[in-house]
Protein backbone atom coordinates (compact mmCIF):
# COMPACT_ATOMS: atom_id res chain seq x y z
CA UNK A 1 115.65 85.38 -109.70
CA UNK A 2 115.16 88.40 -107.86
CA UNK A 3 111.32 88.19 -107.14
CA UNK A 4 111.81 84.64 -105.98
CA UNK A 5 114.49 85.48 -103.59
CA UNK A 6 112.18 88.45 -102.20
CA UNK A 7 109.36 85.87 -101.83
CA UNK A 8 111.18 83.15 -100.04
CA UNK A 9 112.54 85.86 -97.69
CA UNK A 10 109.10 86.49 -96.34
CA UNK A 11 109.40 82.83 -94.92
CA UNK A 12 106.57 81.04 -94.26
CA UNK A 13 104.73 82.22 -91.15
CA UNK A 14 103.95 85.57 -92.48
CA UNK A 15 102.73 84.07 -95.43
CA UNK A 16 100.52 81.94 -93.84
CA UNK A 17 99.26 85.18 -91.74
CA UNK A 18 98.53 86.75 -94.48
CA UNK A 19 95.98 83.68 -96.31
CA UNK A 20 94.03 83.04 -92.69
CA UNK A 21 90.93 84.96 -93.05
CA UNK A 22 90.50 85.29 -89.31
CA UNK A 23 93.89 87.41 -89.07
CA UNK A 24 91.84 90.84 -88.77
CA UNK A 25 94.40 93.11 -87.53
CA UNK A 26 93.40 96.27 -87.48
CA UNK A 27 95.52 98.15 -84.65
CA UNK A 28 98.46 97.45 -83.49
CA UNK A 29 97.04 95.76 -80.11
CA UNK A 30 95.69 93.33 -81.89
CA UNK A 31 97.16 89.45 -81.77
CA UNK A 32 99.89 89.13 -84.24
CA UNK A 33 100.18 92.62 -85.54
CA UNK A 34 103.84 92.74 -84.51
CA UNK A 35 104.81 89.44 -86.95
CA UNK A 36 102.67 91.89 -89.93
CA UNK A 37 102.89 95.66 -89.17
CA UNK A 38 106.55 97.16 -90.12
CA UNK A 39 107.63 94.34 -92.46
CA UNK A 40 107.77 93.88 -96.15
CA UNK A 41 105.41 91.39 -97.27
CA UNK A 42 104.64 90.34 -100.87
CA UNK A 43 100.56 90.87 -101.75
CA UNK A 44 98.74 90.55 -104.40
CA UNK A 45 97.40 93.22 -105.83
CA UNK A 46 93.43 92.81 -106.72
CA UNK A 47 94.05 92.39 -102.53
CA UNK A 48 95.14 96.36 -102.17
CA UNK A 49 92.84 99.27 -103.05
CA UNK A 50 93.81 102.78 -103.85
CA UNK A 51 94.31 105.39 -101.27
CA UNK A 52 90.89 107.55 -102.28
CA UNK A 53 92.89 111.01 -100.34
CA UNK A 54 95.27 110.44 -103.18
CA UNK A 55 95.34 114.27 -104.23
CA UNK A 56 97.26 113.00 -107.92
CA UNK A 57 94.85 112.63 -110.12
CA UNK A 58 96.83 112.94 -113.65
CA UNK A 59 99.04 109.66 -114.23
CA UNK A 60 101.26 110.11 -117.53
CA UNK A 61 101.21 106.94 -119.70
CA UNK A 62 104.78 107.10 -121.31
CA UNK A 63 106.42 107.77 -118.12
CA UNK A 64 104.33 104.50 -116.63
CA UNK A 65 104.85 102.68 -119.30
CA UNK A 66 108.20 103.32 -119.02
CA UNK A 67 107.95 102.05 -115.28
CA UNK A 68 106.49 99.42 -116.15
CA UNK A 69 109.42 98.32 -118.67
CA UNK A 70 111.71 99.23 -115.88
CA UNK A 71 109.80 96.43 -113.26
CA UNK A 72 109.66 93.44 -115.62
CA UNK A 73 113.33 93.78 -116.48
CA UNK A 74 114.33 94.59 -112.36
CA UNK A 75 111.29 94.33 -110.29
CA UNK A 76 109.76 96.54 -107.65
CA UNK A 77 113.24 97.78 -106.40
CA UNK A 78 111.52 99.87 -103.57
CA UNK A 79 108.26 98.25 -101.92
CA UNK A 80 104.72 100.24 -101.81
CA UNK A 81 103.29 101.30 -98.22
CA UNK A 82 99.81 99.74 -97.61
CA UNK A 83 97.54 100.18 -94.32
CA UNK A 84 96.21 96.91 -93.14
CA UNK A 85 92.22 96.81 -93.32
CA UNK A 86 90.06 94.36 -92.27
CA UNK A 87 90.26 91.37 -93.32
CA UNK A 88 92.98 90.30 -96.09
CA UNK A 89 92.84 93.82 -97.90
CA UNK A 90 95.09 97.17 -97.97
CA UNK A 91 95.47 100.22 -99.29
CA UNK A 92 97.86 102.42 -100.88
CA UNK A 93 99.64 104.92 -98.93
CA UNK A 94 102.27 105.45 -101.20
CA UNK A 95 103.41 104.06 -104.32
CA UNK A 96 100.38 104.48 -106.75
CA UNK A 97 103.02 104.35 -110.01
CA UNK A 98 104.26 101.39 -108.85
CA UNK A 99 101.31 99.90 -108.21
CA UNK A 100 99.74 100.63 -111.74
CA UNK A 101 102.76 99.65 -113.67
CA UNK A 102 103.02 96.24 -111.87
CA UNK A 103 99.12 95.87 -113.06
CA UNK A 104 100.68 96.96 -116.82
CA UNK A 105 102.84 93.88 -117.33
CA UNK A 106 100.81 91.38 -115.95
CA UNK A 107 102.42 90.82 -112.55
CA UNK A 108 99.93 89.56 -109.70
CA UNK A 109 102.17 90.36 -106.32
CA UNK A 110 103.89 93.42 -104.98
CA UNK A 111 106.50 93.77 -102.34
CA UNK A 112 104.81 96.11 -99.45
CA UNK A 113 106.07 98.11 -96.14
CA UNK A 114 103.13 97.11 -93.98
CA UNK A 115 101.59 99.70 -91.56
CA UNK A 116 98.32 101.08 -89.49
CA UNK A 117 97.02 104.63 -89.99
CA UNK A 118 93.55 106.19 -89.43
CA UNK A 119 91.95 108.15 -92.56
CA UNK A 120 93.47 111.70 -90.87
CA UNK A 121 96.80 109.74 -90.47
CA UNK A 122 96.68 108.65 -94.29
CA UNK A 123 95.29 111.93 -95.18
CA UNK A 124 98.51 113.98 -93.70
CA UNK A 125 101.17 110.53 -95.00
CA UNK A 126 99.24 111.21 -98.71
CA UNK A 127 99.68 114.66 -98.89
CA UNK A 128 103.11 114.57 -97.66
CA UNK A 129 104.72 112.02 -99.64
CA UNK A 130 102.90 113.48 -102.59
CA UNK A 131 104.42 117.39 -101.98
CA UNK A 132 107.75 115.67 -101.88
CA UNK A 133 107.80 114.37 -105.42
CA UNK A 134 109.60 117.05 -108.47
CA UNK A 135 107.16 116.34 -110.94
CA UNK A 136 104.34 118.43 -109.86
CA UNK A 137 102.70 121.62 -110.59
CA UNK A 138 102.29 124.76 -108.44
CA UNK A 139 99.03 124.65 -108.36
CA UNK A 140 99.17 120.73 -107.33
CA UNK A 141 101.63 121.17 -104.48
CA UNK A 142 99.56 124.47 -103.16
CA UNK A 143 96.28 122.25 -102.85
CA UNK A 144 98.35 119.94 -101.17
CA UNK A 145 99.02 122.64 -98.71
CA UNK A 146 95.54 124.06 -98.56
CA UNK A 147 94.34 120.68 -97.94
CA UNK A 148 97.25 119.99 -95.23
CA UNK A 149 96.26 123.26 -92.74
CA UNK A 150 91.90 122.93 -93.65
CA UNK A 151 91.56 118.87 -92.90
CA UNK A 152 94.66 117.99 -90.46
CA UNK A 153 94.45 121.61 -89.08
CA UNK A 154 97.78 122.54 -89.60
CA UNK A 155 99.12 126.01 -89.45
CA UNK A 156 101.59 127.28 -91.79
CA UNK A 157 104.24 127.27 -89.61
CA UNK A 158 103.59 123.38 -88.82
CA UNK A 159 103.36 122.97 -92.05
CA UNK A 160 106.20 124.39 -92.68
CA UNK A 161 107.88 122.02 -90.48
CA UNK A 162 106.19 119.06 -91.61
CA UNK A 163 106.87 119.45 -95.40
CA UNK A 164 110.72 120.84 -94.91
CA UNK A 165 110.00 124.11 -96.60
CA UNK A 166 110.43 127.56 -95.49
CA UNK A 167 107.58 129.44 -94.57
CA UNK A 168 107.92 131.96 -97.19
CA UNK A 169 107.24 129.29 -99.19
CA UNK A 170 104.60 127.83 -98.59
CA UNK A 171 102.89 131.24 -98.71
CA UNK A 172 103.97 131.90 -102.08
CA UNK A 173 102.67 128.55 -103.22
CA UNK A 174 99.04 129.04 -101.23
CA UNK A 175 98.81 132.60 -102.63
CA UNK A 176 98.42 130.91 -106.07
CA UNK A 177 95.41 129.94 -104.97
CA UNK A 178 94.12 133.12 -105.30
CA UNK A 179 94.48 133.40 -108.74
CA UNK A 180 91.52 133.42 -111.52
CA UNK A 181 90.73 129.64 -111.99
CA UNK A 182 91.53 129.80 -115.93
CA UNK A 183 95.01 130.65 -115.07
CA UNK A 184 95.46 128.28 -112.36
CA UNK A 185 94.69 125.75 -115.30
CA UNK A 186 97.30 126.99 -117.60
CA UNK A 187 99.81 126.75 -114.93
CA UNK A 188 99.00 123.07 -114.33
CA UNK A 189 98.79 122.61 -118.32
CA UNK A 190 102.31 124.49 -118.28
CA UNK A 191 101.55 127.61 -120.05
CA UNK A 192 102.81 129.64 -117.64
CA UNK A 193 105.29 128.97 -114.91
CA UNK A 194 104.82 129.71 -111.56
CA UNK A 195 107.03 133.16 -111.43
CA UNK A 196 104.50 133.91 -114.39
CA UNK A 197 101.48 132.98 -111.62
CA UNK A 198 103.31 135.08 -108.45
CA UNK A 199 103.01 138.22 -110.70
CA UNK A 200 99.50 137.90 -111.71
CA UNK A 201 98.95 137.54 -107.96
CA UNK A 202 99.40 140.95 -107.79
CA UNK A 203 96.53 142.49 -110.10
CA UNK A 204 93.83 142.81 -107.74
CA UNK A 205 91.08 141.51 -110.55
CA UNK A 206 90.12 138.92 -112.23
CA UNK A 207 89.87 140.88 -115.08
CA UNK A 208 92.84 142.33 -115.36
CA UNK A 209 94.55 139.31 -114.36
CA UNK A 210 93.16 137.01 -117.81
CA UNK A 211 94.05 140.17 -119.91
CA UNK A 212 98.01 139.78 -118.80
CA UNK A 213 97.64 136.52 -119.23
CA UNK A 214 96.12 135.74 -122.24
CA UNK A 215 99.16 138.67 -123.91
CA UNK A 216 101.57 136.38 -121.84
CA UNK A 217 100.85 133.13 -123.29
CA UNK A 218 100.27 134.71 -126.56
CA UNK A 219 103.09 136.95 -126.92
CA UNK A 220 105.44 133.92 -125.21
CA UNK A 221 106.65 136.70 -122.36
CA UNK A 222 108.92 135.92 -119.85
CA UNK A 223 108.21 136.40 -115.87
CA UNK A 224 110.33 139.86 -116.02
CA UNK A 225 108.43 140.63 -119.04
CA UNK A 226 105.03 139.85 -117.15
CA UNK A 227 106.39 141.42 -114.00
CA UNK A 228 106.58 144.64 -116.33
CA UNK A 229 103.39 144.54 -117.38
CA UNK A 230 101.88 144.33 -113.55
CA UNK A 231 103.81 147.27 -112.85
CA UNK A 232 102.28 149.15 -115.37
CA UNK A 233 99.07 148.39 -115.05
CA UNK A 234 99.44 149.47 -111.54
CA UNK A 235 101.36 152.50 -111.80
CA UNK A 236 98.20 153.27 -114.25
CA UNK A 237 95.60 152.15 -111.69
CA UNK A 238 97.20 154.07 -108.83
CA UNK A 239 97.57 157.45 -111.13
CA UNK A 240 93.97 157.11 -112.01
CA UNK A 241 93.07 156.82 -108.60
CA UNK A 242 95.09 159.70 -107.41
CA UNK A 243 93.34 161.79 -110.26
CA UNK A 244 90.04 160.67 -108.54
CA UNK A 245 90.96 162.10 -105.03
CA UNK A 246 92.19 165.33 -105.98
CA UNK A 247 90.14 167.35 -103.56
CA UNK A 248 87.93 170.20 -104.40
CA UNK A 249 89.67 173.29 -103.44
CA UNK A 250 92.60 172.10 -106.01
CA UNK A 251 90.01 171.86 -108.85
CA UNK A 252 88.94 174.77 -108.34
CA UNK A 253 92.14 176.47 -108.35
CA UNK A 254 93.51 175.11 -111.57
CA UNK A 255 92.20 177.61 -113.87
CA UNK A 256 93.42 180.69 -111.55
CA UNK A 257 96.89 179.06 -111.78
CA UNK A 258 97.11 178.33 -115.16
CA UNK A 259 95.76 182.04 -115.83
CA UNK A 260 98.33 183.42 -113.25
CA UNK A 261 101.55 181.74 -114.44
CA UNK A 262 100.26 181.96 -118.29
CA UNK A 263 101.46 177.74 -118.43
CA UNK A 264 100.27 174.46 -117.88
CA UNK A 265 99.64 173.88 -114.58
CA UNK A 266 99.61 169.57 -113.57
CA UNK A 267 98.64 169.15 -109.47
CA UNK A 268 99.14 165.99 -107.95
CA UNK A 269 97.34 165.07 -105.06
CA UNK A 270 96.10 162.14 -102.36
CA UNK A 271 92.89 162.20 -100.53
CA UNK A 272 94.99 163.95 -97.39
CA UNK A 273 95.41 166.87 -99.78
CA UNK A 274 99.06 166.47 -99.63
CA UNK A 275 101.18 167.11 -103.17
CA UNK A 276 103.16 169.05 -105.77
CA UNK A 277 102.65 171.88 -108.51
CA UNK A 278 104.39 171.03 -111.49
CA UNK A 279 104.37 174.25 -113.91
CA UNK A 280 105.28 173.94 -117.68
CA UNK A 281 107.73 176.24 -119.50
CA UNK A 282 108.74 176.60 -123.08
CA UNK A 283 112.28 178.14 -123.07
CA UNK A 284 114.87 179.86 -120.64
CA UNK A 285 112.97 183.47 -121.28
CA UNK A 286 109.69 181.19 -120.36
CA UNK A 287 111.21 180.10 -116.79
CA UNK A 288 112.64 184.00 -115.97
CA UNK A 289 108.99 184.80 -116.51
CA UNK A 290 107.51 182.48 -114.32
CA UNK A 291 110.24 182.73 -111.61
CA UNK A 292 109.88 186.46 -111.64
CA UNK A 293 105.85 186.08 -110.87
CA UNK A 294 107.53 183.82 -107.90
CA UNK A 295 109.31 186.32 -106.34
């Protein structure tokens, strides 16, 4: 009762428009696009196409099958959005589940919000509406982005703006992108999380970065757990590094200390030359020693 009450709301002069051939409207100059554009018109749907700068590519079958239970029991509660093309045909804008699971059961019409949009226009309204869904992956919603600020030139402020997000982020999510492309798979396959993907950011190679990962997803760690592991491996990098730059006139003055004090003697330096002396001891007599030979 519900689809037949939708369809004999559209009344009969839009559904007339919409059979005649010769009603091309393809901007909203043209004669008649006010009666069409900005309404909700029943279609059929081997009359709309799908919006090719979808950027979801990955529909799951239970959850649209469950969809589809859902719209032969109540119908398309909320309508699709369709660009007019020429002729009789549209495309998706939004509303691809919908669409499919209304295919699923059989049905041959679909309640539509009717609009015109350019291909930049249906790019940005794509993207958009996609980034706004929950079910998505880090890696899908920072494409999204990417693809947002290289093809409608955004900046990530605008962005910002444009997707109700802070700036902050939206960096966060682009950074991802920067990741080794294995892991960027195992976020979107759900092996790791994307506080799991922010640490990794930080290990400057690619390397490095599949070794965490690969203990992470083996082991099961958690993000503080990964986060720990990052740190090390950087404190480690950074002392090795530091052990690189020790300038020459401390190497050469390592023996003489050690032989003057009678102790280990560990210098720490960075390429400036700047440091400290640490100097071992065994026992209280030990230290007396070594801070007599100070005085």
């Amino acid at each position: 009762m519900a689809k037949a009450t939708k369809k004999q709301a559209l009344g009969r002069g839009l559904s007339a428009l919409l059979k005649e051939s010769s009603a091309d409207i393809n901007s909203i100059s043209d004669k008649n696009a006010d009666k069409l554009v900005g309404t909700i018109v029943e279609i059929e749907l081997n009359n709309i196409e799908v919006n090719p700068f979808q950027p979801r590519t990955y529909f799951d079958q239970d959850a649209l099958t469950e969809l589809a239970n859902s719209i032969k029991e109540l119908g398309v509660i909320q309508p699709i959005t369709v660009r007019k093309l020429e002729g009789n045909t549209f495309q998706l804008v939004s509303g691809e589940r919908r669409f499919r699971a209304s295919k699923l059961i059989g049905n041959t019409t679909i309640p539509a919000y009717i609009r015109i949009a350019n291909d930049q226009e249906m790019l940005e309204m794509a993207l958009v509406e996609n980034i706004q869904r929950k079910n998505l992956d880090p890696i899908e919603v920072a494409l999204s982005y990417q693809r947002l600020i290289e093809e409608i030139k955004l900046t990530q402020e605008q962005l910002s703006i444009r997707v109700g997000k802070k700036r902050s982020t939206v960096t966060n999510y682009l950074r991802l992108l920067k990741l080794d492309p294995i892991i960027q798979t195992g976020m979107r396959d759900g092996f790791i999380s994307m506080g799991h993907g922010r640490a990794l950011i930080n290990v400057d190679t690619s390397e490095n970065q599949l070794t965490i990962y690969t203990k992470v997803v083996k082991d099961k760690l958690s993000v503080r757990q990964t986060e720990e592991l990052v740190k090390n491996l950087k404190e480690g990098t950074n002392d090795a590094k530091t052990k690189k730059q020790v300038p020459r006139f401390i190497k050469e003055s390592i023996s003489e200390l050690n032989s003057f004090f009678g102790s280990k003697v560990a210098i720490n330096s960075n390429a400036k030359g700047k440091g400290k002396i640490t100097i071992s001891f065994n026992s209280e007599e030990d230290f007396n020693r070594i801070k007599n030979l100070l005085k």
